[in-house]
Protein backbone atom coordinates (compact mmCIF):
# COMPACT_ATOMS: atom_id res chain seq x y z
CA UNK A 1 96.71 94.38 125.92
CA UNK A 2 93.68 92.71 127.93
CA UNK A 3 90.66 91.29 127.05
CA UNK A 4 88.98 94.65 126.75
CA UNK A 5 91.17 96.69 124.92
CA UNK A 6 91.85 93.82 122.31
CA UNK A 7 87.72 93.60 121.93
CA UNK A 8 87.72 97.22 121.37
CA UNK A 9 90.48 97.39 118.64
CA UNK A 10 88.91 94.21 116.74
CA UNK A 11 85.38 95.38 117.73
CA UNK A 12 84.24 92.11 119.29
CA UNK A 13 82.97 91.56 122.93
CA UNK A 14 85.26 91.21 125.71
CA UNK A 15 84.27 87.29 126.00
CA UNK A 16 84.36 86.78 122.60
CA UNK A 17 87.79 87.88 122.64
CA UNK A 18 88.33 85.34 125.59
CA UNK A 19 86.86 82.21 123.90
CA UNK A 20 89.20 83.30 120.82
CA UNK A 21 92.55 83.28 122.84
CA UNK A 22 90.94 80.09 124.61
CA UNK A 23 90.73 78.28 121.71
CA UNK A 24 94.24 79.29 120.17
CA UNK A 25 95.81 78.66 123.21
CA UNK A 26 94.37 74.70 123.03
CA UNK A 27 95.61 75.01 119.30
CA UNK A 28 98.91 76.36 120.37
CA UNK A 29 99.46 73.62 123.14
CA UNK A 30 98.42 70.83 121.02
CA UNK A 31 100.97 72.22 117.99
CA UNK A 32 103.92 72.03 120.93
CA UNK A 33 103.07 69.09 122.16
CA UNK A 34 106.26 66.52 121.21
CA UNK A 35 105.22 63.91 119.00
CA UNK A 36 102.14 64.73 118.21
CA UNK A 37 100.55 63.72 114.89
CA UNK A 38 100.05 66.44 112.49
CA UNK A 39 95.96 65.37 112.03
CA UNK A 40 95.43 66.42 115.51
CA UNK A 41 97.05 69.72 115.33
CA UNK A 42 94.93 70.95 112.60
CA UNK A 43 91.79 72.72 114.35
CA UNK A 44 88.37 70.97 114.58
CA UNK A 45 85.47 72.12 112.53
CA UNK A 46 84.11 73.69 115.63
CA UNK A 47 86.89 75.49 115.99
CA UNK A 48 87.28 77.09 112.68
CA UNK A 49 84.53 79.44 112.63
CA UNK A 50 86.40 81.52 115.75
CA UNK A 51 89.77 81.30 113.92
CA UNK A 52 87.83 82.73 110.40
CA UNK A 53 87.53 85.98 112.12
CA UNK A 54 91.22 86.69 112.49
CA UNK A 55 91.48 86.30 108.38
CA UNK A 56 89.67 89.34 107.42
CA UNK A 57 91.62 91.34 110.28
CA UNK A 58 94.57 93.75 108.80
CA UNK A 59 97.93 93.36 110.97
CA UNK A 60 99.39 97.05 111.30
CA UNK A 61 103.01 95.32 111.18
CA UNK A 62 105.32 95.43 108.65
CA UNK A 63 105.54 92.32 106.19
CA UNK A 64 107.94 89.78 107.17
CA UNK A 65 111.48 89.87 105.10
């Protein structure tokens, strides 16, 4: 899906949608980053507020076995 569809499903804006996957992808790099310290991979308080509206969002998937 792009930008646009995903902000229609989750009824956000399309660049609120954007900053989201921005930010998770600078989470996501900095969890795969060799080495790394665990401190560091856990998201700023900046961050967090973005990530917080994923945790009210129902997945349609099944539950994992």
């Amino acid at each position: 899906m792009d930008a646009a569809q995903i902000a229609q499903v989750l009824g956000k804006t399309r660049v609120h949608i954007k900053v989201i996957l921005f930010r998770a992808r600078q989470i996501l790099g900095r969890e795969l980053r060799p080495g790394q310290a665990l401190s560091k991979a856990i998201p700023t308080a900046s961050q967090r507020p973005a990530m917080a509206s994923f945790s009210n969002w129902q997945s349609t998937l099944p539950p994992e076995k």
